[in-house]
PDB file of N, CA and C in Angstrom:
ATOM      1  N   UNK A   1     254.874 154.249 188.929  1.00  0.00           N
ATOM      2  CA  UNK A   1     256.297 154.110 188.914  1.00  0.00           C
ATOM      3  C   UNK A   1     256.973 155.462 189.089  1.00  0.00           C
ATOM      4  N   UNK A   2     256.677 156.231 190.024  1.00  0.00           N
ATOM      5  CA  UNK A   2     256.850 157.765 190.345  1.00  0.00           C
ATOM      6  C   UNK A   2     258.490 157.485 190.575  1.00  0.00           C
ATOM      7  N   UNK A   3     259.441 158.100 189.664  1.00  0.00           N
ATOM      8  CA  UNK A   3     260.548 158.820 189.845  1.00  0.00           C
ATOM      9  C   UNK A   3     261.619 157.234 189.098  1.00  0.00           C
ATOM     10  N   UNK A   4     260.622 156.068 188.743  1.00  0.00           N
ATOM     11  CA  UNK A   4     261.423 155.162 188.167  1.00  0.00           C
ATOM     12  C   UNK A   4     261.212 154.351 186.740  1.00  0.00           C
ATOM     13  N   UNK A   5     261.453 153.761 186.243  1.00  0.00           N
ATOM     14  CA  UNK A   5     261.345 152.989 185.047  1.00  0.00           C
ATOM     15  C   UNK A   5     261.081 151.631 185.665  1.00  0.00           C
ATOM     16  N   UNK A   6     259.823 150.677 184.545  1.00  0.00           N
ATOM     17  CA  UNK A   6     259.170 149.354 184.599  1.00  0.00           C
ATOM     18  C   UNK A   6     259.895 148.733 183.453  1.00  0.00           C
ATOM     19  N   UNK A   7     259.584 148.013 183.655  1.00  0.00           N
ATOM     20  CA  UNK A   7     259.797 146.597 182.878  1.00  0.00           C
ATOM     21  C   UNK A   7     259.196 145.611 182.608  1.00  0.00           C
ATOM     22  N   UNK A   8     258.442 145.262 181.669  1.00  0.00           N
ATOM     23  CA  UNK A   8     257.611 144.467 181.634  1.00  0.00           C
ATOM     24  C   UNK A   8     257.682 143.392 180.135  1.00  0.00           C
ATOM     25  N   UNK A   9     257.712 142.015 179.570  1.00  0.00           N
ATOM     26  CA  UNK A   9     258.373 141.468 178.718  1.00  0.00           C
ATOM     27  C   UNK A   9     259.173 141.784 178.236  1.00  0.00           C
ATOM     28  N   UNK A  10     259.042 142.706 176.685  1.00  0.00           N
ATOM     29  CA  UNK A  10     260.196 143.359 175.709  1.00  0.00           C
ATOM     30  C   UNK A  10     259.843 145.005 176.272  1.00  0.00           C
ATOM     31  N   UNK A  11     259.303 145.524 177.064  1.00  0.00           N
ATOM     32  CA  UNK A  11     258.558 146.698 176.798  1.00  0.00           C
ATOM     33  C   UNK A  11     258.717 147.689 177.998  1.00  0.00           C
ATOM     34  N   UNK A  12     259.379 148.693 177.989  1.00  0.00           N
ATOM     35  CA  UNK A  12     259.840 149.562 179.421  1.00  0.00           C
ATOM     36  C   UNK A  12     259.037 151.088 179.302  1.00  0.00           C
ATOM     37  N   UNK A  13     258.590 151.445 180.739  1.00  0.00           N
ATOM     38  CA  UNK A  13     258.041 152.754 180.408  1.00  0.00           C
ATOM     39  C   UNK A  13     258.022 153.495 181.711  1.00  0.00           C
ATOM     40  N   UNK A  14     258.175 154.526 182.058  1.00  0.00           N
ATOM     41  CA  UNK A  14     257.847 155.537 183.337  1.00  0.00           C
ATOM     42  C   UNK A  14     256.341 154.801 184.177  1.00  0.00           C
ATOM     43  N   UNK A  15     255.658 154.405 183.392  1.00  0.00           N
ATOM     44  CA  UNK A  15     254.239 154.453 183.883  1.00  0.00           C
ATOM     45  C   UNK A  15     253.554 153.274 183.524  1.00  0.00           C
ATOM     46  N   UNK A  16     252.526 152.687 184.321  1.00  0.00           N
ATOM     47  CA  UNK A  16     251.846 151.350 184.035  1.00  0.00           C
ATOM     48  C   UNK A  16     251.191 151.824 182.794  1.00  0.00           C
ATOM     49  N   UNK A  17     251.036 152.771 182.458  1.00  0.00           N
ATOM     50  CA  UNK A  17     249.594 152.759 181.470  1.00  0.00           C
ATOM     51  C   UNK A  17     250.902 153.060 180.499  1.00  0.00           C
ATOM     52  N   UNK A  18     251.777 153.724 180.392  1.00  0.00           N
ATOM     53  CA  UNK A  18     253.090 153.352 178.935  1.00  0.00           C
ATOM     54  C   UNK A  18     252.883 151.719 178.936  1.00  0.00           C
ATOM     55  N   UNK A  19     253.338 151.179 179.496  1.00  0.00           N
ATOM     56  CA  UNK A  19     253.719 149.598 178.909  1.00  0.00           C
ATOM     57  C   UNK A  19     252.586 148.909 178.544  1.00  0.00           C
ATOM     58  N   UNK A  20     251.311 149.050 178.880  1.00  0.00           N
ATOM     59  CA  UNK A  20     250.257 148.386 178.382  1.00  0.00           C
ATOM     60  C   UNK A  20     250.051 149.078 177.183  1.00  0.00           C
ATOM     61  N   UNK A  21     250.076 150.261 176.867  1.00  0.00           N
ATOM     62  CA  UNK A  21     249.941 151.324 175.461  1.00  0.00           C
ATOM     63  C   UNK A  21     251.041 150.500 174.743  1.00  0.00           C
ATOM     64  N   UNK A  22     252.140 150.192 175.134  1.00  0.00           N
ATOM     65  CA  UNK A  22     253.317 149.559 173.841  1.00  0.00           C
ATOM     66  C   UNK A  22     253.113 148.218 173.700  1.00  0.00           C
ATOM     67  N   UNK A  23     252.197 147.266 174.956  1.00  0.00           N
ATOM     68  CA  UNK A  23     251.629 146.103 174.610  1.00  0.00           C
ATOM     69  C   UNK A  23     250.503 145.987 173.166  1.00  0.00           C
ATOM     70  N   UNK A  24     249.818 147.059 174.043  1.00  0.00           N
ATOM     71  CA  UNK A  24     248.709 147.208 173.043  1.00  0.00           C
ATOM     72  C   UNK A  24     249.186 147.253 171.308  1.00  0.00           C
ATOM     73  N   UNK A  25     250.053 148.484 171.094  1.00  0.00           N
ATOM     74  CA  UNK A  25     250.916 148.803 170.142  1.00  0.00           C
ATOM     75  C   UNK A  25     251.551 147.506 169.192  1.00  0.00           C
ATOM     76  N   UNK A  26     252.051 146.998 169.939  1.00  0.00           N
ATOM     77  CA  UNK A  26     252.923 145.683 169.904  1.00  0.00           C
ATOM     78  C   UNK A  26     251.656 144.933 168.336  1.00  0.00           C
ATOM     79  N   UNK A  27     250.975 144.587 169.577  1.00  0.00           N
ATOM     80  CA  UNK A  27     249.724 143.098 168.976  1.00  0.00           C
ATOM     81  C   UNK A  27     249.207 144.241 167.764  1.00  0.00           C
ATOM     82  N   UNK A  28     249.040 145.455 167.544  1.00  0.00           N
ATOM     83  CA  UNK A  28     248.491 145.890 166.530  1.00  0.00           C
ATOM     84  C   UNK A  28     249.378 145.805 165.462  1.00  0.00           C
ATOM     85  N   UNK A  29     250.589 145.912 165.556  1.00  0.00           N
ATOM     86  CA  UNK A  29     251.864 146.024 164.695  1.00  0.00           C
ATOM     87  C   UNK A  29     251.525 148.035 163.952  1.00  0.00           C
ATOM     88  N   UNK A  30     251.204 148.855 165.300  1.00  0.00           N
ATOM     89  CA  UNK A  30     251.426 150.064 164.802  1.00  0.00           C
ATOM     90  C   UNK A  30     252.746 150.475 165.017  1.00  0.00           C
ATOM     91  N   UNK A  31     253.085 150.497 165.895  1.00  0.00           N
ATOM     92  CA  UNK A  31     254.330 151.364 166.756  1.00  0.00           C
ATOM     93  C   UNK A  31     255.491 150.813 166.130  1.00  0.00           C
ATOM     94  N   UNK A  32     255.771 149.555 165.944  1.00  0.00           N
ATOM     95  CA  UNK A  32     256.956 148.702 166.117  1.00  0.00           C
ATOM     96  C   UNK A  32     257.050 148.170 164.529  1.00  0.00           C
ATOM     97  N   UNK A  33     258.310 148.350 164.037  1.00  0.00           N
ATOM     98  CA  UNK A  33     258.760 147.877 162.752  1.00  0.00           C
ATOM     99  C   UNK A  33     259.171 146.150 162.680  1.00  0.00           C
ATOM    100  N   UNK A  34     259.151 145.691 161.671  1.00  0.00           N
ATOM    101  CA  UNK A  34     259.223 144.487 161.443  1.00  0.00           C
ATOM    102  C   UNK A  34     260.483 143.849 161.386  1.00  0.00           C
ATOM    103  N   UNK A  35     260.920 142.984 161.925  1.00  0.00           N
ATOM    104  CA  UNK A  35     262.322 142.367 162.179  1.00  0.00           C
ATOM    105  C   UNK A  35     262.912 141.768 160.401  1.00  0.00           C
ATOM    106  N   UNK A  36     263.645 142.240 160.392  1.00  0.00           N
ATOM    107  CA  UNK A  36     264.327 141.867 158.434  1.00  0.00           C
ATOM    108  C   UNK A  36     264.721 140.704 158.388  1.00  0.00           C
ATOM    109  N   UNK A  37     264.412 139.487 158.393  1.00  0.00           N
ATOM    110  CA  UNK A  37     265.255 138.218 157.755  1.00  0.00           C
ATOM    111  C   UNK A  37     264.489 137.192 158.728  1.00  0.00           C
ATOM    112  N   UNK A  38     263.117 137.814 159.360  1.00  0.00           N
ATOM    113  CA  UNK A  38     263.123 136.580 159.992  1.00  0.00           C
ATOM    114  C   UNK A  38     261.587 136.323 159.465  1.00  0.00           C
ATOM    115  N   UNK A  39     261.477 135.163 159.369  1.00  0.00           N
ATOM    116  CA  UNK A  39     260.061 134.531 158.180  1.00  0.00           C
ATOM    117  C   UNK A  39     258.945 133.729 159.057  1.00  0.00           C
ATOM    118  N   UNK A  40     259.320 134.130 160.470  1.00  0.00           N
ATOM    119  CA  UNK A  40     257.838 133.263 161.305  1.00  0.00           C
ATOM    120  C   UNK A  40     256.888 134.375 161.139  1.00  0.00           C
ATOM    121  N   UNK A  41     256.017 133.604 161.992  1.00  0.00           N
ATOM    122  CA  UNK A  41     254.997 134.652 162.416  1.00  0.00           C
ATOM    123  C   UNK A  41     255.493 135.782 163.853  1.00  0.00           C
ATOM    124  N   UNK A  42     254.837 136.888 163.670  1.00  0.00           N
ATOM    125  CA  UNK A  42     255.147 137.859 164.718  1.00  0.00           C
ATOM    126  C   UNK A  42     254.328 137.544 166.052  1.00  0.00           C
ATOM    127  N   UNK A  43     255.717 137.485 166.611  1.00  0.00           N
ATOM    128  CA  UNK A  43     255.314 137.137 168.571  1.00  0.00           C
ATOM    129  C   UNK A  43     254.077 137.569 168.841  1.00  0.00           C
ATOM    130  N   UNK A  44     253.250 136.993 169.744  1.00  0.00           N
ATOM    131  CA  UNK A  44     252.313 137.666 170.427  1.00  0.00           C
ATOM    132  C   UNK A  44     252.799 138.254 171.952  1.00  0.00           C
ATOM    133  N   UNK A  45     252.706 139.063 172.377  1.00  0.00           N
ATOM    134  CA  UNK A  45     252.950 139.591 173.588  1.00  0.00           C
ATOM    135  C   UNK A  45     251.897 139.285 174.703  1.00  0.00           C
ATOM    136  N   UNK A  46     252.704 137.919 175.900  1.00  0.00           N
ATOM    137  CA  UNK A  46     251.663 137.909 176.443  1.00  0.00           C
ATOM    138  C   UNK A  46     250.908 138.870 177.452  1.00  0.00           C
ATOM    139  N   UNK A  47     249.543 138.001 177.846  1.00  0.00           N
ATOM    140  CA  UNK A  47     248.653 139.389 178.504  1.00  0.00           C
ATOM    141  C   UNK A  47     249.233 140.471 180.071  1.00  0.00           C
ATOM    142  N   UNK A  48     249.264 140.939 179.735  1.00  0.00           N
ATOM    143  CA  UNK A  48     249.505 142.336 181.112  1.00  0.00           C
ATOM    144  C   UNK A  48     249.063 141.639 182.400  1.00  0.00           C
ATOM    145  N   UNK A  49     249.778 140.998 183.651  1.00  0.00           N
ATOM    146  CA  UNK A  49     248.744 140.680 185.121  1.00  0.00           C
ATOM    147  C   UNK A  49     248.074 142.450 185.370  1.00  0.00           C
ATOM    148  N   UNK A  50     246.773 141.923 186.093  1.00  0.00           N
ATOM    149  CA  UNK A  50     245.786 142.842 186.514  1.00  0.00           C
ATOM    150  C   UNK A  50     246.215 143.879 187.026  1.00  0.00           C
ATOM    151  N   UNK A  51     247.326 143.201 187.780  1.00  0.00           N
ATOM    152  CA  UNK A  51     247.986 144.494 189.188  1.00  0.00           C
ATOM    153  C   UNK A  51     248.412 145.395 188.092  1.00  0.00           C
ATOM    154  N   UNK A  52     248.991 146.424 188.903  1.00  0.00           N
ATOM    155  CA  UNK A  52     249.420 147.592 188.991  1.00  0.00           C
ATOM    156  C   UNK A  52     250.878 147.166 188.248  1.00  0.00           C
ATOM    157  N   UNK A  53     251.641 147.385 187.333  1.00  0.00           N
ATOM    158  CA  UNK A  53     252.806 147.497 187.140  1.00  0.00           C
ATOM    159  C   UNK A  53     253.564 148.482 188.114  1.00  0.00           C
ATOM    160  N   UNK A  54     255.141 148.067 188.911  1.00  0.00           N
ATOM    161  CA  UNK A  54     255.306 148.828 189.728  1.00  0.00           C
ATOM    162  C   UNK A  54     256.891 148.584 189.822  1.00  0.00           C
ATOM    163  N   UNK A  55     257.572 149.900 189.404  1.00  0.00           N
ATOM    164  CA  UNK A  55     258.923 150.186 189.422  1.00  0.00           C
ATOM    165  C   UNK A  55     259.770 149.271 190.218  1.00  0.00           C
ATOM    166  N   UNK A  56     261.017 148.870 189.832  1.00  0.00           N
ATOM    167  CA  UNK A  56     261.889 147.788 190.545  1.00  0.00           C
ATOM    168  C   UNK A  56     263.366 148.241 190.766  1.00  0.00           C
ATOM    169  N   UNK A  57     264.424 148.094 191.593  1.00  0.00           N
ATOM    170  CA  UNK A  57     265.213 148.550 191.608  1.00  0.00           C
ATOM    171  C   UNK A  57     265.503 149.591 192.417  1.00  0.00           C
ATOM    172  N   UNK A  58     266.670 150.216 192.423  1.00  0.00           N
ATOM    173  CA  UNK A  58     267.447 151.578 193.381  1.00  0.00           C
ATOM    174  C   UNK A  58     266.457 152.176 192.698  1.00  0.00           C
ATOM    175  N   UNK A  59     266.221 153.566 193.526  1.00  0.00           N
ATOM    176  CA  UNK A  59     265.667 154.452 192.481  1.00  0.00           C
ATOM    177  C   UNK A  59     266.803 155.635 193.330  1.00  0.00           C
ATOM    178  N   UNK A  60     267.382 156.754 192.189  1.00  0.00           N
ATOM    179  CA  UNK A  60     268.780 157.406 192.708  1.00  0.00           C
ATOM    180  C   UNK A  60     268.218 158.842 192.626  1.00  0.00           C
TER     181      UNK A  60
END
């Protein structure tokens, strides 16, 4: 994603390997704090497709 930002479910990063690291992150419950008032269980984030994550949009 040279010179742009991804997007991928809840999770944005410069680089394919950022958003799979905050996927990863995600399902461990390291990175990410816990939502206050809400009593389900915590989302699973579904799986990453194989490809390449790859920047979308103008890039300026």
């Amino acid at each position: 994603m040279p010179g742009g930002r991804g997007m991928w479910w809840n999770f944005m990063g410069r680089t394919d390997e950022e958003i799979r690291q905050a996927r990863e992150d995600w399902m461990k419950s390291d990175r990410f704090g816990e939502v206050k008032g809400y009593d389900g269980d915590r989302l699973g984030a579904p799986e990453v497709p194989a490809t390449q994550l790859k920047a979308r949009g103008r890039v300026r």
